[in-house]
N, C-alpha and C. Protein backbone atom coordinates (compact mmCIF):
# COMPACT_ATOMS: atom_id res chain seq x y z
N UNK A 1 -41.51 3.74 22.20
CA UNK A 1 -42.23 3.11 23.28
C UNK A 1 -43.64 2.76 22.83
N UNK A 2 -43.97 1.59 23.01
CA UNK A 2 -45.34 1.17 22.89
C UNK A 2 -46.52 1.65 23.62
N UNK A 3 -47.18 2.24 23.20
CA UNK A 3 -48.86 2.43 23.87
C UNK A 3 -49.32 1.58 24.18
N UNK A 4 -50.10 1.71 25.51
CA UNK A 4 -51.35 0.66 25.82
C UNK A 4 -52.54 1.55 25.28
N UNK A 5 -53.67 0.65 24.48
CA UNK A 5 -54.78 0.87 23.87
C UNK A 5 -56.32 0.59 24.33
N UNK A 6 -55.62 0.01 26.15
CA UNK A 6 -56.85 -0.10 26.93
C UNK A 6 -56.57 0.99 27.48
N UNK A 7 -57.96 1.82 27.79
CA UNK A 7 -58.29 2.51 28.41
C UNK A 7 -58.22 2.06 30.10
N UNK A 8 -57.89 2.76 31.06
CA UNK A 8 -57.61 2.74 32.68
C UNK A 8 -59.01 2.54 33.18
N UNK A 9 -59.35 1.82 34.15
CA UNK A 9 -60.57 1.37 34.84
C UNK A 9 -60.75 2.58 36.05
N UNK A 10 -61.68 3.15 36.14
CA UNK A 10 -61.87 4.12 37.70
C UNK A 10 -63.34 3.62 38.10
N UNK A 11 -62.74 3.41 39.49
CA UNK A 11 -63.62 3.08 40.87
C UNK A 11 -64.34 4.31 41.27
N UNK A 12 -65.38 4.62 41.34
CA UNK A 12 -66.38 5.59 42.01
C UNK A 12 -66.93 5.19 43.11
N UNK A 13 -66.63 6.06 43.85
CA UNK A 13 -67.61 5.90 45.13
C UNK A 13 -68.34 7.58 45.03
N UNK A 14 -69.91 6.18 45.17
CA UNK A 14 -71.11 7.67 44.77
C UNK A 14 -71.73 7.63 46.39
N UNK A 15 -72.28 8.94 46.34
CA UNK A 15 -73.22 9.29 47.63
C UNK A 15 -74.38 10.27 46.56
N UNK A 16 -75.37 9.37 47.27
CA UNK A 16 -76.93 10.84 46.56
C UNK A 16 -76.67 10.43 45.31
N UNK A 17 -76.12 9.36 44.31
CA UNK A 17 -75.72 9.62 42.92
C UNK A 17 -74.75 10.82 42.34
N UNK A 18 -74.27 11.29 43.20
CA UNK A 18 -72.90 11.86 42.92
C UNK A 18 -71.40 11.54 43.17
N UNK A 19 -70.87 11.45 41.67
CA UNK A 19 -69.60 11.35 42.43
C UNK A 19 -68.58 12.10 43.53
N UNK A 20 -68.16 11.25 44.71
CA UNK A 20 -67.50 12.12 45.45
C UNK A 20 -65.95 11.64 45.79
N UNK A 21 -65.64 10.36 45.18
CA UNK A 21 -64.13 10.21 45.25
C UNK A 21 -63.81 8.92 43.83
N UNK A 22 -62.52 9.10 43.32
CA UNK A 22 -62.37 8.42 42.29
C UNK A 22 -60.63 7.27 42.88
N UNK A 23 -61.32 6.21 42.26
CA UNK A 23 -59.20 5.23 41.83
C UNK A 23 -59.15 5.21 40.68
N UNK A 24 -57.81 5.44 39.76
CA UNK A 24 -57.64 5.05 38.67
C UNK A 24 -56.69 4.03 38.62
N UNK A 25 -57.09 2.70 37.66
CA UNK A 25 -56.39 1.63 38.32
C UNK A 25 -55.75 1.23 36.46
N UNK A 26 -54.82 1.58 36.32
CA UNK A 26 -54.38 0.85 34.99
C UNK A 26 -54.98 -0.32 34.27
N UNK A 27 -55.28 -0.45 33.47
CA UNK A 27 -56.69 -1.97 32.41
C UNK A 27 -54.95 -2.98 32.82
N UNK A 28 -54.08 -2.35 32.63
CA UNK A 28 -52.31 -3.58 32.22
C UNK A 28 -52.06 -3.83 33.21
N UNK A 29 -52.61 -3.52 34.20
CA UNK A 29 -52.56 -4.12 35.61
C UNK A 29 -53.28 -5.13 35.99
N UNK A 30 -54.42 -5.21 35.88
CA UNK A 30 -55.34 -6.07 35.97
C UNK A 30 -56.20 -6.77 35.10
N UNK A 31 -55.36 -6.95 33.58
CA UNK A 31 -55.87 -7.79 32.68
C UNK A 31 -55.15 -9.06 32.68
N UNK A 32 -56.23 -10.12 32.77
CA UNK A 32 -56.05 -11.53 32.98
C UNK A 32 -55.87 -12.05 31.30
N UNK A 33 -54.89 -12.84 31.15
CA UNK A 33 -54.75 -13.94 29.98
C UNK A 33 -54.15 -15.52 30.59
N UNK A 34 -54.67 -16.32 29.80
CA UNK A 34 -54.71 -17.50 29.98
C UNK A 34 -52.59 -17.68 29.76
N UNK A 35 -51.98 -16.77 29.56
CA UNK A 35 -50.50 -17.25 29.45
C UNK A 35 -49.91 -16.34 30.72
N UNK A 36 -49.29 -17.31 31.63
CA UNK A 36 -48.67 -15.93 32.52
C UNK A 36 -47.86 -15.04 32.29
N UNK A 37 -47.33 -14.68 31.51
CA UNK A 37 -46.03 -13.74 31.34
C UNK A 37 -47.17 -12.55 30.73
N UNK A 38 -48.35 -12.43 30.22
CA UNK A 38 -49.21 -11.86 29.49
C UNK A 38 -50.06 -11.27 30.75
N UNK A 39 -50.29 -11.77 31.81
CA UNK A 39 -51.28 -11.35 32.56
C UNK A 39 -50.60 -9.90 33.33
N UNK A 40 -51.14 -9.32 33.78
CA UNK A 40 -51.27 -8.14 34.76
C UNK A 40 -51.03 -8.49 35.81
N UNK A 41 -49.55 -7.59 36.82
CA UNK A 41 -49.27 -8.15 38.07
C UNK A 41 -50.60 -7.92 39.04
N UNK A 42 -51.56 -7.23 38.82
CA UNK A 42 -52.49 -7.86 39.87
C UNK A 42 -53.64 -8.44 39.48
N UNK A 43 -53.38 -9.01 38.39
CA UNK A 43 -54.62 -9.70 38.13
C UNK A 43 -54.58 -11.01 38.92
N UNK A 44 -55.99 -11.12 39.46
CA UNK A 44 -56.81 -11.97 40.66
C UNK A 44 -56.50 -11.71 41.85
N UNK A 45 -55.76 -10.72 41.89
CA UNK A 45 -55.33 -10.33 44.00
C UNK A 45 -56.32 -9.96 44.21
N UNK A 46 -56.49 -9.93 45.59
CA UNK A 46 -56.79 -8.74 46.16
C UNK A 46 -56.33 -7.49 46.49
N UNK A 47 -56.81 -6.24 46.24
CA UNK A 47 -55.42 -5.22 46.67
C UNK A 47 -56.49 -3.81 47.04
N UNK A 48 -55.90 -2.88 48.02
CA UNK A 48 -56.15 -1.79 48.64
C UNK A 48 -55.90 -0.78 47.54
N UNK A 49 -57.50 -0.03 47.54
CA UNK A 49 -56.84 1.25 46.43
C UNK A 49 -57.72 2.22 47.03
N UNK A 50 -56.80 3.71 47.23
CA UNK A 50 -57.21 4.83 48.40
C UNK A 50 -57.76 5.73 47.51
N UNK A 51 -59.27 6.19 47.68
CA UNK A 51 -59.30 7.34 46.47
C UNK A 51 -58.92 8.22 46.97
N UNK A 52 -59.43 9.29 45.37
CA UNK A 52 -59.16 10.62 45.82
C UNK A 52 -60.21 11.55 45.61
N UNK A 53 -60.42 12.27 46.51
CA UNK A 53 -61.50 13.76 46.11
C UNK A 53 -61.43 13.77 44.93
């Protein structure tokens, strides 16, 4: 099985400059290339992501 070699993107939501909830959103999800079969099913949506403590 092949590795992905991008590292996963996480969303912070800070209060006071602390973190207090995280998303981890896969980079192969949302990496855009100019060929479609190459792009990430959500690359350019919009989409709902729920953190977590």
């Amino acid at each position: 099985q092949p590795q992905n070699t991008v590292p996963d993107v996480f969303i912070w939501m800070l209060s006071s400059n602390k973190r207090v909830a995280y998303a981890r959103v896969p980079a192969k999800d949302i990496l855009y290339s100019t060929a479609n079969e190459q792009r990430g099913k959500d690359c350019g949506k919009i989409k709902t992501h729920f953190l977590k403590v």
